[in-house]
Protein backbone atom coordinates (compact mmCIF):
# COMPACT_ATOMS: atom_id res chain seq x y z
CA UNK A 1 -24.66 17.66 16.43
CA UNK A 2 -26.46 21.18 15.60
CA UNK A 3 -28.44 21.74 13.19
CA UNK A 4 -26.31 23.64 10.58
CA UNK A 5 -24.52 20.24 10.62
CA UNK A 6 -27.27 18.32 10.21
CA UNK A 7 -28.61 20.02 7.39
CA UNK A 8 -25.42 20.02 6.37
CA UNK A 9 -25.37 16.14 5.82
CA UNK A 10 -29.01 16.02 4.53
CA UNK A 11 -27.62 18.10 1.36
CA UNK A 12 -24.95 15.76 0.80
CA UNK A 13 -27.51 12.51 1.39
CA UNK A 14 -30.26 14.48 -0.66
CA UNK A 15 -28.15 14.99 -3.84
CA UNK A 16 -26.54 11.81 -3.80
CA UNK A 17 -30.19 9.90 -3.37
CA UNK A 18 -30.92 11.80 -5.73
CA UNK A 19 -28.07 10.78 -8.11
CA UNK A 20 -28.71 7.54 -7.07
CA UNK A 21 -31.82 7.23 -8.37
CA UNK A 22 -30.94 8.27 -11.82
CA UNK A 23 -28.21 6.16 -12.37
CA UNK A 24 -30.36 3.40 -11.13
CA UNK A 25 -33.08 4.54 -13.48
CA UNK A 26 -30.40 4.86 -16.44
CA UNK A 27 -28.87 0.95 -15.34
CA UNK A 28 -32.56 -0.18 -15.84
CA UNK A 29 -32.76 1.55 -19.13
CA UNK A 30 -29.96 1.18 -20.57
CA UNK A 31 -27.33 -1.27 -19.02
CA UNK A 32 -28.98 -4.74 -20.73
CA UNK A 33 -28.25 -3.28 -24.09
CA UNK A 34 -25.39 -2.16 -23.03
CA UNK A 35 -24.01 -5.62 -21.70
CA UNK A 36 -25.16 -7.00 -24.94
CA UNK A 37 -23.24 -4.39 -27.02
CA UNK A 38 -20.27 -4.89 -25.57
CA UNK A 39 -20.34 -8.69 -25.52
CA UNK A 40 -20.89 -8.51 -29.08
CA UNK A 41 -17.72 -6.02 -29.29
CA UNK A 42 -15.86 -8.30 -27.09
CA UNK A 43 -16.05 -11.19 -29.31
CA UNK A 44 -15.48 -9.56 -32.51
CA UNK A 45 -12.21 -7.94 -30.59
CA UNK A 46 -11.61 -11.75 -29.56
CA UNK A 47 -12.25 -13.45 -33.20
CA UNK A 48 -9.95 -10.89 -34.52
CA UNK A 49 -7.49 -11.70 -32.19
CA UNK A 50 -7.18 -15.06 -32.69
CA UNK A 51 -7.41 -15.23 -36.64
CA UNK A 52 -4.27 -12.55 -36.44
CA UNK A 53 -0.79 -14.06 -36.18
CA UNK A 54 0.89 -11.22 -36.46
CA UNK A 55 1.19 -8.32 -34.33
CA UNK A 56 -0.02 -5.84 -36.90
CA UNK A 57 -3.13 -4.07 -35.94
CA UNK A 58 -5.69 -3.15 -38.59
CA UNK A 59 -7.51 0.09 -37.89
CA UNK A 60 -10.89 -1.07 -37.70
CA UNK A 61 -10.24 -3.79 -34.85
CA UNK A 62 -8.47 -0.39 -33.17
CA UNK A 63 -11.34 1.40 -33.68
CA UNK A 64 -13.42 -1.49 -31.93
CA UNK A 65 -11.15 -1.70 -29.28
CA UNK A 66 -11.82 1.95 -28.66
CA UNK A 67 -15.15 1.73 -28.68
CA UNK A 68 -15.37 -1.34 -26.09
CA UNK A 69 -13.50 0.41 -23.76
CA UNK A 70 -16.60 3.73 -24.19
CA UNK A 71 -18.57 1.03 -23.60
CA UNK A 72 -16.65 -0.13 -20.50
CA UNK A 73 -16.76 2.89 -18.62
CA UNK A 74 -20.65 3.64 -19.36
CA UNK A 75 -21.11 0.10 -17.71
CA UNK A 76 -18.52 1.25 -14.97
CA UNK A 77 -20.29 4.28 -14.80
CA UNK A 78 -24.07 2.90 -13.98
CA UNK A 79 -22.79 0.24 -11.97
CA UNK A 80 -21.48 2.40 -9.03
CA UNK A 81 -22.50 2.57 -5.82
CA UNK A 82 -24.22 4.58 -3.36
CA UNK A 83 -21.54 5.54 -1.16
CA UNK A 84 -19.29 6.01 -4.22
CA UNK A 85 -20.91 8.40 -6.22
CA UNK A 86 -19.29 11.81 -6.03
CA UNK A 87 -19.81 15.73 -6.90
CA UNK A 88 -18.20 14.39 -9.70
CA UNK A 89 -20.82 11.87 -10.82
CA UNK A 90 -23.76 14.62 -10.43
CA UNK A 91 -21.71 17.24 -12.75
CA UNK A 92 -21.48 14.33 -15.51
CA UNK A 93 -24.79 12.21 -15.68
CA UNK A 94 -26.44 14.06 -18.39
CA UNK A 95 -23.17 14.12 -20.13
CA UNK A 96 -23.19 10.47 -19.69
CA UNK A 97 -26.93 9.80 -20.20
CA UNK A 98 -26.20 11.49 -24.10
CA UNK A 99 -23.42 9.05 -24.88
CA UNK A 100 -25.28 5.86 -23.63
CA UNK A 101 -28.35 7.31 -25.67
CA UNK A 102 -25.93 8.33 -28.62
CA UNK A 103 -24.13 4.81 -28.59
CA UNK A 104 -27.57 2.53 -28.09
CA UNK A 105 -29.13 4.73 -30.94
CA UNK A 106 -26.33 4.55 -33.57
CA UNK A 107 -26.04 0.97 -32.84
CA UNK A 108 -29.86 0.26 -33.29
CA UNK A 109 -29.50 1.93 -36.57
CA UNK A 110 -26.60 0.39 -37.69
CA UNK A 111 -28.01 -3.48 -37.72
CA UNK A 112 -28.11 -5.16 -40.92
CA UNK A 113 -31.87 -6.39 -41.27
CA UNK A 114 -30.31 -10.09 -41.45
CA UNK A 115 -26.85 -11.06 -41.06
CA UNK A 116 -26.14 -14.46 -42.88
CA UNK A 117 -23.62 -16.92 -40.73
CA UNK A 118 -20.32 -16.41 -41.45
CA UNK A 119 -20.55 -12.21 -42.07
CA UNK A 120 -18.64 -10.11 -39.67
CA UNK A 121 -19.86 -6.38 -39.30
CA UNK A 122 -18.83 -4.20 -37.11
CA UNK A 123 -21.93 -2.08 -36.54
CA UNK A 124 -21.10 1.94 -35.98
CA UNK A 125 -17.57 0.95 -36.58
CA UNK A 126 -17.79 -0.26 -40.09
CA UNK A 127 -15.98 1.93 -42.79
CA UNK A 128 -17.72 2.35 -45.97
């Protein structure tokens, strides 16, 4: 292999490592809060689900819905691996690192101080 080659490769490796290491930073950061998020989404989606018998959707629980699935690929997204992560990862992890921040923060600001058993918000969802 010459060396054009070689340094070739060690410009792919480099910004990938480096890639790498910032998604792994951001999972650190920000995938716990994440997971609990969307857990939290997942069974209000769920409750809804099964207290609806008919197929009418409210907008609300669509709204939700839409949300988890942000939520989905951000977890997608900082769960990747190595060998996966693309040009295409690189051009989008600040874009991606602003959502995550922009979700986790509206959320964080969004909790009612105490929530009595029994009440059902929907954090950033709720409609006034």
């Amino acid at each position: 292999m010459d060396s054009t080659a070689q340094t070739g490769h060690v410009g792919v490796v480099d910004w990938q490592e480096e890639v790498y290491q910032k998604i792994k930073y951001m999972k650190e950061l920000y995938l716990p809060e994440l997971n609990e998020l969307y857990q939290k989404i997942a069974i209000k989606c769920q409750q809804h689900d099964a207290l609806v018998l008919q197929p009418k959707q409210s907008d609300p629980i669509e709204k939700l819905k839409l949300f988890k699935g942000i939520i989905e690929r951000m977890i997608t997204f900082l769960q990747v691996p190595k060998s996966n992560i693309s040009p295409t990862y690189k051009d989008k992890l600040a874009q991606y690192e602003k959502q995550i921040v922009g979700v986790l923060h509206s959320n964080r600001h969004k909790k009612p101080a105490s929530q009595q058993p029994g009440q059902n918000g929907v954090g950033p969802l709720q409609q006034s």
